[in-house]
N, C-alpha and C. Protein backbone atom coordinates (compact mmCIF):
# COMPACT_ATOMS: atom_id res chain seq x y z
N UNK A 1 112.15 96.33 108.41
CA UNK A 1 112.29 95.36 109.48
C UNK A 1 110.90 94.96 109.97
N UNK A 2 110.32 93.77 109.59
CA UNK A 2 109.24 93.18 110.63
C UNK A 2 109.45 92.96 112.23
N UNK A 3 108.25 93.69 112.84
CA UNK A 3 108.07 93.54 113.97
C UNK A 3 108.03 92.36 114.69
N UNK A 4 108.69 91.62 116.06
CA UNK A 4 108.49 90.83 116.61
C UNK A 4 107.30 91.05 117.51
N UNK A 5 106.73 90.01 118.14
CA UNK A 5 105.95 90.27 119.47
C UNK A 5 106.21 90.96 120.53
N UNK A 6 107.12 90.98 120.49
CA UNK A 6 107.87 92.24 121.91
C UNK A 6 107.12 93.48 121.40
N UNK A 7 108.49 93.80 120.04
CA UNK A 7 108.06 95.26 119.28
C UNK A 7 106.57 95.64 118.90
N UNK A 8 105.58 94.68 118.57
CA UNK A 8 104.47 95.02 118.58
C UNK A 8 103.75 95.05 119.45
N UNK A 9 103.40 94.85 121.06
CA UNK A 9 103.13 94.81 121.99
C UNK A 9 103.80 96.40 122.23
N UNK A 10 105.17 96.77 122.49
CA UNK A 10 105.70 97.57 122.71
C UNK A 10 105.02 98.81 122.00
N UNK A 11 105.19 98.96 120.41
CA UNK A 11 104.11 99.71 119.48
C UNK A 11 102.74 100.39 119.98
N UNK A 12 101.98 98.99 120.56
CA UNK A 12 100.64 99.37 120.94
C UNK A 12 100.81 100.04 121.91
N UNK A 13 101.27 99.97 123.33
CA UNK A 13 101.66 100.28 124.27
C UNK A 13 102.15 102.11 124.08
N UNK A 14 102.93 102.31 122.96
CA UNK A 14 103.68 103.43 122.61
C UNK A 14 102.11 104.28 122.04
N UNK A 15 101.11 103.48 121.44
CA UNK A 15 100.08 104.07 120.36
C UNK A 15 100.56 104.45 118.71
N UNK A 16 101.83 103.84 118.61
CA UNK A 16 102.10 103.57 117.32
C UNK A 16 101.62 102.78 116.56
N UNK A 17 100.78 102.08 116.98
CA UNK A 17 99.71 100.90 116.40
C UNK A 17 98.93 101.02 117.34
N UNK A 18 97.37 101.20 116.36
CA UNK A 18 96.12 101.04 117.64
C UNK A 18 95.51 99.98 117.50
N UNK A 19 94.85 99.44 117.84
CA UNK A 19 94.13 98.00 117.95
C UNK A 19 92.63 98.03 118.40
N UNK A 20 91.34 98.46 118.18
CA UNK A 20 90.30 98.67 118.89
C UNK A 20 89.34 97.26 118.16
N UNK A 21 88.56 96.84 119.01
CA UNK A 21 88.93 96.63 121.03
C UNK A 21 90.06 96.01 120.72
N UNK A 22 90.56 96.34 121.90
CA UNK A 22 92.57 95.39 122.52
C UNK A 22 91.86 94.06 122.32
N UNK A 23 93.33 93.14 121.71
CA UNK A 23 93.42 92.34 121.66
C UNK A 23 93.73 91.12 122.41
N UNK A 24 93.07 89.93 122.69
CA UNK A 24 93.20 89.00 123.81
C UNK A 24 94.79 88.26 123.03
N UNK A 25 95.29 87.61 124.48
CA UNK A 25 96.88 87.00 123.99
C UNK A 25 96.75 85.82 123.03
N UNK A 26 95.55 85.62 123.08
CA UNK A 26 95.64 84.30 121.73
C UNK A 26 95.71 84.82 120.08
N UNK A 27 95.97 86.11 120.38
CA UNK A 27 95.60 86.33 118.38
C UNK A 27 96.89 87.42 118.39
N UNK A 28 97.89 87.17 119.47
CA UNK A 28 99.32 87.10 119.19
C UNK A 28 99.93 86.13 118.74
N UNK A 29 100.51 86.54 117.30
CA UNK A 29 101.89 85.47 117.19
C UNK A 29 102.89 85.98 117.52
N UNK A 30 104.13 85.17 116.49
CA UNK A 30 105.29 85.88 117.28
C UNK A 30 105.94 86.70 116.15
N UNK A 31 105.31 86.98 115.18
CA UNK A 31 105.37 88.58 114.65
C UNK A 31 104.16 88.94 113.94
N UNK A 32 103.19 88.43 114.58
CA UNK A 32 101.70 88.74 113.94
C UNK A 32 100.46 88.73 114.40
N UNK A 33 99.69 89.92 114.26
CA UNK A 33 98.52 89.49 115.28
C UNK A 33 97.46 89.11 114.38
N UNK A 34 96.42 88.45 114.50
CA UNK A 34 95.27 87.95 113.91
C UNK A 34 94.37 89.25 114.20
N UNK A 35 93.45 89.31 112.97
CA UNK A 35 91.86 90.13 113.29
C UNK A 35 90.99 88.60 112.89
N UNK A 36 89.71 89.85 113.45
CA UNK A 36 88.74 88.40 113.12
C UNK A 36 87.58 89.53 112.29
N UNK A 37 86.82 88.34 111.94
CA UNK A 37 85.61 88.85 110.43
C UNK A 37 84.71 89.39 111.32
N UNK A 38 84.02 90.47 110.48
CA UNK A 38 83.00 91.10 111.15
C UNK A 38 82.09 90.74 110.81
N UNK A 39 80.59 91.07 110.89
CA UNK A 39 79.49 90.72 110.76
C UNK A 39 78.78 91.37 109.22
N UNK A 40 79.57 92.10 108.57
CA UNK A 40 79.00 92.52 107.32
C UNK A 40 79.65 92.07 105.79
N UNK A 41 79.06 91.77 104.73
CA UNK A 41 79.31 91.76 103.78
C UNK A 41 79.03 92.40 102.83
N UNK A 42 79.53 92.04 101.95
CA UNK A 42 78.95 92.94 100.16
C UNK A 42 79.35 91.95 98.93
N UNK A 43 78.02 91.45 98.13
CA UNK A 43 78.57 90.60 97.07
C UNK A 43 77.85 91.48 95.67
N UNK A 44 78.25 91.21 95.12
CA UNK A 44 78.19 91.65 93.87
C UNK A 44 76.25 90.81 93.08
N UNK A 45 75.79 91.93 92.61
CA UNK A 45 74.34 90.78 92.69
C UNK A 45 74.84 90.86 90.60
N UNK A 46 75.34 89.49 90.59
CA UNK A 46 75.74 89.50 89.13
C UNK A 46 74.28 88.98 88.91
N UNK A 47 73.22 88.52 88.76
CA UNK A 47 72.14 88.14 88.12
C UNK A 47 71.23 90.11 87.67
N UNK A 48 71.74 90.70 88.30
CA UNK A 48 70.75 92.11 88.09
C UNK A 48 71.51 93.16 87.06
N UNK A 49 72.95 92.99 86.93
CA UNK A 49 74.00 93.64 86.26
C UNK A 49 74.95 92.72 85.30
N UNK A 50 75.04 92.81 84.30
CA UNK A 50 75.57 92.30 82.84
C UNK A 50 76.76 92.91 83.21
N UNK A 51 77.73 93.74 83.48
CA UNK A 51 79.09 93.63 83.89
C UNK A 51 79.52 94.68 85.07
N UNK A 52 80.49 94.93 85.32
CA UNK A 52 81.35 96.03 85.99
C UNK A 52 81.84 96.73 84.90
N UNK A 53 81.82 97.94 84.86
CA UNK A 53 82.40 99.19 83.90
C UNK A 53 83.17 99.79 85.16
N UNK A 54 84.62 99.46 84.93
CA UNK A 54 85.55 100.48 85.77
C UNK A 54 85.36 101.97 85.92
N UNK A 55 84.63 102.42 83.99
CA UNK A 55 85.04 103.76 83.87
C UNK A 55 83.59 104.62 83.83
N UNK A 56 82.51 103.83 84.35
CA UNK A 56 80.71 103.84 84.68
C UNK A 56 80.86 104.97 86.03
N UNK A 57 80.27 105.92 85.88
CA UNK A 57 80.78 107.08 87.12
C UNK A 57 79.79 106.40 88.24
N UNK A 58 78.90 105.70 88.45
CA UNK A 58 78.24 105.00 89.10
C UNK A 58 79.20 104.42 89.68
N UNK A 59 78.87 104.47 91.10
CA UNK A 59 79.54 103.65 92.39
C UNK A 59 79.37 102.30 91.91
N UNK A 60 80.62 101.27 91.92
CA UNK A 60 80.65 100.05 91.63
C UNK A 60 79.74 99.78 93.34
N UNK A 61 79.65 100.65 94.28
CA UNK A 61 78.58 100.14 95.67
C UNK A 61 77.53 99.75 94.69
N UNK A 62 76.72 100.25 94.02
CA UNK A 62 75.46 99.96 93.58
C UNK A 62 75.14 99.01 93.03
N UNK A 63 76.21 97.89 92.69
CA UNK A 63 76.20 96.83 91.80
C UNK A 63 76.14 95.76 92.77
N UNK A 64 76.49 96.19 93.84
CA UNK A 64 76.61 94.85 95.44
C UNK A 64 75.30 94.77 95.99
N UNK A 65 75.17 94.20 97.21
CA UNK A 65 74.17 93.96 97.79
C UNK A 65 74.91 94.04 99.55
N UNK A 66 74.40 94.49 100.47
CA UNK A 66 75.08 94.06 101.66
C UNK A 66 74.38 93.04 102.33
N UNK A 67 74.90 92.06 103.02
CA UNK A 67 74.42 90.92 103.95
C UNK A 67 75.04 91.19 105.05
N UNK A 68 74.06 91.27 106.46
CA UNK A 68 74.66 91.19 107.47
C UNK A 68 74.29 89.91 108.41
N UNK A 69 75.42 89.64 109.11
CA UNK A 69 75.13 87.81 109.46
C UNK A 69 75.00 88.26 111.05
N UNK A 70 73.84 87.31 111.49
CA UNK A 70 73.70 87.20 112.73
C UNK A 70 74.46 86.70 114.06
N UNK A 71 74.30 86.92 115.01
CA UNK A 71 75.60 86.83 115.66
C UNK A 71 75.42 85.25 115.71
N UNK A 72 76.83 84.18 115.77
CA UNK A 72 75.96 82.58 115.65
C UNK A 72 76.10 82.28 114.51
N UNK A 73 75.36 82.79 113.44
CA UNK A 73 75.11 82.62 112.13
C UNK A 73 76.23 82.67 110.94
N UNK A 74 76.41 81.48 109.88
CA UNK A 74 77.58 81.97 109.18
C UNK A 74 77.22 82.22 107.82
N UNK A 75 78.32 82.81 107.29
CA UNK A 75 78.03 83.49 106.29
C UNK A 75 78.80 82.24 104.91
N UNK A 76 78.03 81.87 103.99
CA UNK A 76 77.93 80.72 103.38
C UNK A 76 78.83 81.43 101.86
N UNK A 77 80.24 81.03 101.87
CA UNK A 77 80.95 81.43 100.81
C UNK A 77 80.60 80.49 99.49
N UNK A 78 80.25 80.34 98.38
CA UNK A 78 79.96 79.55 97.63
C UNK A 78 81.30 79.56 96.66
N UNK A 79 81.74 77.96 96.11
CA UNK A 79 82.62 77.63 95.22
C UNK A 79 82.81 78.76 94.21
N UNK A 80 83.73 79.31 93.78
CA UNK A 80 84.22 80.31 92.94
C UNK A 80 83.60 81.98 92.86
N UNK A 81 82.77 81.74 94.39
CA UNK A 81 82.26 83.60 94.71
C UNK A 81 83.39 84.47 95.28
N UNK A 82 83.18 85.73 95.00
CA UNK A 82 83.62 86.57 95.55
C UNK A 82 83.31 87.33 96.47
N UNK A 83 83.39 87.83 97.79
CA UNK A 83 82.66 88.70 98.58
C UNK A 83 83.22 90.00 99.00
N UNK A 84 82.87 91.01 99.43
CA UNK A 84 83.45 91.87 100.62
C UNK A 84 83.62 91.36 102.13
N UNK A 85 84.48 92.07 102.89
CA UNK A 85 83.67 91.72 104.19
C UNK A 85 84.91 92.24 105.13
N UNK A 86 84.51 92.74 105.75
CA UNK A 86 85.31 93.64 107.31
C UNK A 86 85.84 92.80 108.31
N UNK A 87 86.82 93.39 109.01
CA UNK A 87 86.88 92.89 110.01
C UNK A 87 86.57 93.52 111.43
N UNK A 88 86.39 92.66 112.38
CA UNK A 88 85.90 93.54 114.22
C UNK A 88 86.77 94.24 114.31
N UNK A 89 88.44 94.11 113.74
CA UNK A 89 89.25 95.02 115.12
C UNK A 89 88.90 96.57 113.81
N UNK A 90 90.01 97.83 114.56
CA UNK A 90 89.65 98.79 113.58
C UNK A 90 91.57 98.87 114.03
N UNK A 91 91.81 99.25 112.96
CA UNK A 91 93.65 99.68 113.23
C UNK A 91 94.04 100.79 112.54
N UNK A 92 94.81 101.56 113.57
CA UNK A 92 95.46 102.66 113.39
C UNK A 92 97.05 102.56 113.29
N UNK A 93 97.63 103.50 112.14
CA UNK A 93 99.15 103.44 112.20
C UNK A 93 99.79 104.38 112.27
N UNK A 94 100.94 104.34 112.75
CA UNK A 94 101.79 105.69 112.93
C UNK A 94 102.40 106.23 111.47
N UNK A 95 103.02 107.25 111.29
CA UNK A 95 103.02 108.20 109.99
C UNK A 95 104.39 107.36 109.27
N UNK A 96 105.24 106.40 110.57
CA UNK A 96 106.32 105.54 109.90
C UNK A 96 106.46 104.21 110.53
N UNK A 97 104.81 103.84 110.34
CA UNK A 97 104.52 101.78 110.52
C UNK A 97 103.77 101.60 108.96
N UNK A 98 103.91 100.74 108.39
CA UNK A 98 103.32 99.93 108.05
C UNK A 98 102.67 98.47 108.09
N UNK A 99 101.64 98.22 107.79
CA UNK A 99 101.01 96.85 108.11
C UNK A 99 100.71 96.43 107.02
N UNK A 100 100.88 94.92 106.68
CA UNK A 100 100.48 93.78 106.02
C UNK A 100 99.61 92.74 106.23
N UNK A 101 98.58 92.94 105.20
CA UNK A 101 97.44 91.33 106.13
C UNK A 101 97.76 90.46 105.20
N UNK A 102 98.06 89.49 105.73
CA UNK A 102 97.71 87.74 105.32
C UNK A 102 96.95 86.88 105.55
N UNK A 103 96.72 86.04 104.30
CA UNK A 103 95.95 85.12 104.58
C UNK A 103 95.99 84.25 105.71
N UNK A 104 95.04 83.23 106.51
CA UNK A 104 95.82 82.47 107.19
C UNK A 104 95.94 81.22 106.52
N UNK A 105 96.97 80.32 106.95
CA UNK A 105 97.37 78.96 106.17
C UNK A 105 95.99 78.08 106.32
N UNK A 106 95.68 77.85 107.46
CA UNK A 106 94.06 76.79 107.71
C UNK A 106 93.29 77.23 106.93
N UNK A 107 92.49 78.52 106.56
CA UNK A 107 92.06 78.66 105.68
C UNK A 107 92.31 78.34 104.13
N UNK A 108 93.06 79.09 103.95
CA UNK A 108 94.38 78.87 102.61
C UNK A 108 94.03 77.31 102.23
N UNK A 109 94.16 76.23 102.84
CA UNK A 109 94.15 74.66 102.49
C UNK A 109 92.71 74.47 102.57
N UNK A 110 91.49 74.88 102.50
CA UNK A 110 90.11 74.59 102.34
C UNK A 110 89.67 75.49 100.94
N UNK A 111 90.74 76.53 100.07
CA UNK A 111 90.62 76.72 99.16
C UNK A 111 90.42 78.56 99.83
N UNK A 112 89.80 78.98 100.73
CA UNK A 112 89.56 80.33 101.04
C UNK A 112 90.62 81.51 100.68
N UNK A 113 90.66 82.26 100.20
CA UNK A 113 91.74 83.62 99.87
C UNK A 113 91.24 84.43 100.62
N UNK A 114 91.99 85.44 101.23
CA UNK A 114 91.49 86.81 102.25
C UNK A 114 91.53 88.00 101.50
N UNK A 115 92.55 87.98 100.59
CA UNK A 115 92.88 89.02 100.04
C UNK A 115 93.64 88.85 98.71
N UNK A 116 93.35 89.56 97.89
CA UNK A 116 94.03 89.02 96.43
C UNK A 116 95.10 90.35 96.17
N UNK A 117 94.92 91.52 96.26
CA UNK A 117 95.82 92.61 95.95
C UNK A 117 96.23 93.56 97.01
N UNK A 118 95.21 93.59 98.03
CA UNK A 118 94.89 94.79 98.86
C UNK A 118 95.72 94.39 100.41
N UNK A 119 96.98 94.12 100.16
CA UNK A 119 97.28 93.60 101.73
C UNK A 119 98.26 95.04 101.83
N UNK A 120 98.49 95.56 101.45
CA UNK A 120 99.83 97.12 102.08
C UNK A 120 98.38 97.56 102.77
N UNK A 121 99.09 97.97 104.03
CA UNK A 121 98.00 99.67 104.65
C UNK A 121 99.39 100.32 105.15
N UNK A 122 98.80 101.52 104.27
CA UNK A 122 100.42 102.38 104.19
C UNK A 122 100.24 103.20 106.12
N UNK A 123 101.53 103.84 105.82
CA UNK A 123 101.50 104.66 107.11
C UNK A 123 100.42 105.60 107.26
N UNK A 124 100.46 105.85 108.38
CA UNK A 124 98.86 106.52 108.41
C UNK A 124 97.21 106.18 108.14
N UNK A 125 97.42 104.94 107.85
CA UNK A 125 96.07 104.16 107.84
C UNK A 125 94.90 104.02 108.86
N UNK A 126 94.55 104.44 108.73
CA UNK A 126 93.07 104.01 109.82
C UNK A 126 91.67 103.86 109.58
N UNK A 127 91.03 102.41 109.96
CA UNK A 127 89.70 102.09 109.65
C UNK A 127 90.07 100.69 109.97
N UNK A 128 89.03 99.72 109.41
CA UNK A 128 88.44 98.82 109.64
C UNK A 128 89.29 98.16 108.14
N UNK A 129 89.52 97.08 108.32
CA UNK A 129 90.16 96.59 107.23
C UNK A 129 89.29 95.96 106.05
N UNK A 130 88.73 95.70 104.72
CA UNK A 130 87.79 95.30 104.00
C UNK A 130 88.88 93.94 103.59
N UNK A 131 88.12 92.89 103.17
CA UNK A 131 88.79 92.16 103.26
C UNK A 131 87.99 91.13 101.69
N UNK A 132 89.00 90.92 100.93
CA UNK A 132 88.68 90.45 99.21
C UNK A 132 88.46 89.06 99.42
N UNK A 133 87.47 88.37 99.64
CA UNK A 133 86.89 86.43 100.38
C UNK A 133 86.50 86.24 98.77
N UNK A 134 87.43 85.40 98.41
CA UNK A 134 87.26 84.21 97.34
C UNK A 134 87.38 83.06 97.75
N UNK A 135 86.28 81.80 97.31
CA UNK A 135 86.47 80.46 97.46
C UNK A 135 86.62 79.37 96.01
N UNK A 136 88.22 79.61 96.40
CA UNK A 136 88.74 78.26 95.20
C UNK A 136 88.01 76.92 94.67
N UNK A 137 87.66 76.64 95.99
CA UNK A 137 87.32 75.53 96.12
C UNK A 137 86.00 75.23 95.45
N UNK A 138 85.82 73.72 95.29
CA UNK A 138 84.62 73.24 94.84
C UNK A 138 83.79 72.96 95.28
N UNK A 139 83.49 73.61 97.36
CA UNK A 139 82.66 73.25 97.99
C UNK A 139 82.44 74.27 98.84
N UNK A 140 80.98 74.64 99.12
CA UNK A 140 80.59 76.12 100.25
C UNK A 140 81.35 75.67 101.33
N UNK A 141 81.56 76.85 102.13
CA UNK A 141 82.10 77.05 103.22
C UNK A 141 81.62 77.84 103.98
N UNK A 142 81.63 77.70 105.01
CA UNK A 142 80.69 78.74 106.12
C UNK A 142 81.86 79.50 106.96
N UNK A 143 81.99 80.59 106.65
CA UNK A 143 82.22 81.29 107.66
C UNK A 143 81.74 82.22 108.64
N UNK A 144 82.24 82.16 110.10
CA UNK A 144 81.30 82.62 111.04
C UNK A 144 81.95 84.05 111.57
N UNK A 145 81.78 84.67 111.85
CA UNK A 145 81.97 86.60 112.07
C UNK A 145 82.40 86.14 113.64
N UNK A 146 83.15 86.90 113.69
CA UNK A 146 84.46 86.64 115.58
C UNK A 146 85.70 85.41 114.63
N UNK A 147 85.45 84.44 113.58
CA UNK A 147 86.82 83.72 113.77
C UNK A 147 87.92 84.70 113.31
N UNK A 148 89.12 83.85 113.88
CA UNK A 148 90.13 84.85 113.34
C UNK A 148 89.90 84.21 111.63
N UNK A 149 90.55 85.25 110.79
CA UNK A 149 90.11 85.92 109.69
C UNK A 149 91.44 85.72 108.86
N UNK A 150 92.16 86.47 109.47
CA UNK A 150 93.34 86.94 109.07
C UNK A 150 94.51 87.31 110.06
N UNK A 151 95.94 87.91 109.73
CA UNK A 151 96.84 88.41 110.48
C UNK A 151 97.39 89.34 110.02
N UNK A 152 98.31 90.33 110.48
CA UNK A 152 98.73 91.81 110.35
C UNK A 152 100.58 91.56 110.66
N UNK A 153 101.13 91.99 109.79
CA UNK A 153 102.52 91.90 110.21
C UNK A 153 102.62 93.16 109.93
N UNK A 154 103.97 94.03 110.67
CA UNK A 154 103.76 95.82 110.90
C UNK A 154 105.56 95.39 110.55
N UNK A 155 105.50 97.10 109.90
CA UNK A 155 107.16 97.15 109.39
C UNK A 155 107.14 98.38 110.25
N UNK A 156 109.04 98.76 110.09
CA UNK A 156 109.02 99.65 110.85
C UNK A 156 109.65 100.57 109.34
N UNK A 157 109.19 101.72 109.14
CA UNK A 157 109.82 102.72 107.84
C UNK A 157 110.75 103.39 108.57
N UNK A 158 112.06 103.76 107.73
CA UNK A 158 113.63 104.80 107.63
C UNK A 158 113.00 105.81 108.55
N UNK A 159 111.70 106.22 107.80
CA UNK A 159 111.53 107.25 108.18
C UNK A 159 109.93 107.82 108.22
N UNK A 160 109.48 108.93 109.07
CA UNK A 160 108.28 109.28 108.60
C UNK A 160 108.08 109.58 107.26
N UNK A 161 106.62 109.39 107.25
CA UNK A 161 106.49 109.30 105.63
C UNK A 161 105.99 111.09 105.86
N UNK A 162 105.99 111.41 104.33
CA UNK A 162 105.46 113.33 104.25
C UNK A 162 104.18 113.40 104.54
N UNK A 163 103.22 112.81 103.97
CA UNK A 163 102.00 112.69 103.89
C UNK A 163 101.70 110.98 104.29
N UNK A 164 100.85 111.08 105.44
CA UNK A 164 100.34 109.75 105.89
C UNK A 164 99.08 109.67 104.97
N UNK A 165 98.11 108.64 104.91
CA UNK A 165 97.40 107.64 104.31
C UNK A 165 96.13 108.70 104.52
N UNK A 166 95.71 108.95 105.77
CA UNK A 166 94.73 109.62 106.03
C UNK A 166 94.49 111.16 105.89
N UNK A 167 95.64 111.44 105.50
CA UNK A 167 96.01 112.92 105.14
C UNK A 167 96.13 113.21 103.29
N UNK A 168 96.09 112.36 103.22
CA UNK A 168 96.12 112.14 101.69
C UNK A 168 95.09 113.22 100.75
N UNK A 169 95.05 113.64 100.21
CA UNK A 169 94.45 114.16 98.98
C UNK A 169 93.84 113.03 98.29
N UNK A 170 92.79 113.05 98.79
CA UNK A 170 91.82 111.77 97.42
C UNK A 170 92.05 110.51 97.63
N UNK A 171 92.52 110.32 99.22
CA UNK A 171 92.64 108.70 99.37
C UNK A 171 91.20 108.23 99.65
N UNK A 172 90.72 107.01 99.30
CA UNK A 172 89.32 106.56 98.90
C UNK A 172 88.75 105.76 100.31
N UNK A 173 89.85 105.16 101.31
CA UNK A 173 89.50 104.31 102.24
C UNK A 173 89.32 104.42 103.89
N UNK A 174 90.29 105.62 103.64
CA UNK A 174 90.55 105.98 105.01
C UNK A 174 89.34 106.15 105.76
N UNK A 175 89.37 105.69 107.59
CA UNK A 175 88.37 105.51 108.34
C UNK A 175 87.05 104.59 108.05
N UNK A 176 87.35 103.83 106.88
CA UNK A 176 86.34 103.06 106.76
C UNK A 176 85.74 101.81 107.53
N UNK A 177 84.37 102.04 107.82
CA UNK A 177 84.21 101.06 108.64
C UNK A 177 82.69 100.05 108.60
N UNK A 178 83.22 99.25 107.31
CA UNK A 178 82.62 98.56 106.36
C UNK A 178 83.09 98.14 105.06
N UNK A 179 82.90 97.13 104.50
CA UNK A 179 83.43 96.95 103.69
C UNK A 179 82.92 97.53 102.45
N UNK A 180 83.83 98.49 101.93
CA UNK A 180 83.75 99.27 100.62
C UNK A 180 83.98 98.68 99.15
N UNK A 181 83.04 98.89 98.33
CA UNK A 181 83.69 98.38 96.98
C UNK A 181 84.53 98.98 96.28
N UNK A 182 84.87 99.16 95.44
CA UNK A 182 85.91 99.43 94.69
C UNK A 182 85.69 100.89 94.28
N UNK A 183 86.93 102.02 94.17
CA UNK A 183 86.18 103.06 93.88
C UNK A 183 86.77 103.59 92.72
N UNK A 184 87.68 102.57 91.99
CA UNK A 184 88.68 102.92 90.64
C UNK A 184 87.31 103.63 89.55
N UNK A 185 86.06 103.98 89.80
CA UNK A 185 85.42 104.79 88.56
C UNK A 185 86.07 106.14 88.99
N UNK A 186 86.44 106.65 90.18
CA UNK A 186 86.53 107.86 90.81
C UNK A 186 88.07 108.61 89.94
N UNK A 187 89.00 107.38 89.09
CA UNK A 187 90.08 107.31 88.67
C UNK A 187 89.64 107.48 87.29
N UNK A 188 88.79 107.39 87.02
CA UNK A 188 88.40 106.82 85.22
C UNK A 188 88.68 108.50 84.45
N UNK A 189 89.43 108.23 83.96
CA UNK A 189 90.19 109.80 82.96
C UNK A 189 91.82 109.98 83.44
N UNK A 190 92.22 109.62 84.04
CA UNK A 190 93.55 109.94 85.14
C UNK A 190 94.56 108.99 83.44
């Protein structure tokens, strides 16, 4: 069952969903709240590295570069790049919520993607959300760190889950607060 605005208001209120910093009433919908972009990135410096090796025990981190954008200042997506990049709020979930981020539609129609695979944050999630910025399009785009970004729709699960997200054995993301690259070498033999 997706949460309405009541139930998620209600949630936060309960601390079944955390929200840091609380959220102002404009980046409520009416079953979704918006985050907005943070001030850091990570792109991939393809001119210094000839490919990605999934199964290279080397941190695919080492293959990025981080950019951090000034407050004001936007961060210049170029036609068919890929980036990292965080968002301000940090969210916490209870052991039986789940959350979903989506793209937003305004974006979406200038060609921008938020996320290509990575939208589940299972129960028990907590950190800063990293967020997968591709531009379709055939023209830069600037984006500026505070817009809203994205949105979060929260389910409610049967039941607690056994093991939450952050309790996990070998989960790669938890508490992160920055945008992380990929850590599937950590998988390479499995």
């Amino acid at each position: 069952m997706v949460l309405s605005d009541i139930d998620i208001k209600r949630y936060i209120a309960e601390g079944k969903i955390k929200i840091t910093p609380p959220l102002p009433p404009e980046q409520f919908g009416s079953c979704s709240v918006d985050f907005r972009l943070g001030h850091e990135f990570s792109v991939f410096e393809h001119s210094k590295h000839a490919l990605i090796d999934i199964r290279e025990k080397a941190a695919i981190q080492g293959l990025m570069r981080t950019i951090t954008v000034a407050p004001g200042e936007p961060f210049i997506l170029q036609p068919h790049e890929f980036a990292l990049a965080i968002t301000e709020e940090t969210l916490e979930l209870d052991d039986d919520v789940l959350g979903r981020l989506e793209g937003r539609s305004s974006l979406g129609r200038i060609g921008i993607i938020v996320h290509g695979t990575a939208g589940l944050f299972d129960p028990g999630w907590i950190g800063k959300a990293t967020l997968e910025l591709s531009n379709l399009g055939r023209m830069p785009v600037a984006l500026y760190p505070g817009m809203r970004i994205c949105s979060f729709t929260f389910e409610q699960l049967s039941t607690r889950v056994a093991v939450s997200y952050r309790n996990k054995v070998g989960n790669k993301y938890a508490g992160q607060d920055r945008p992380l690259a990929s850590k599937l070498a950590s998988e390479a033999g499995e």
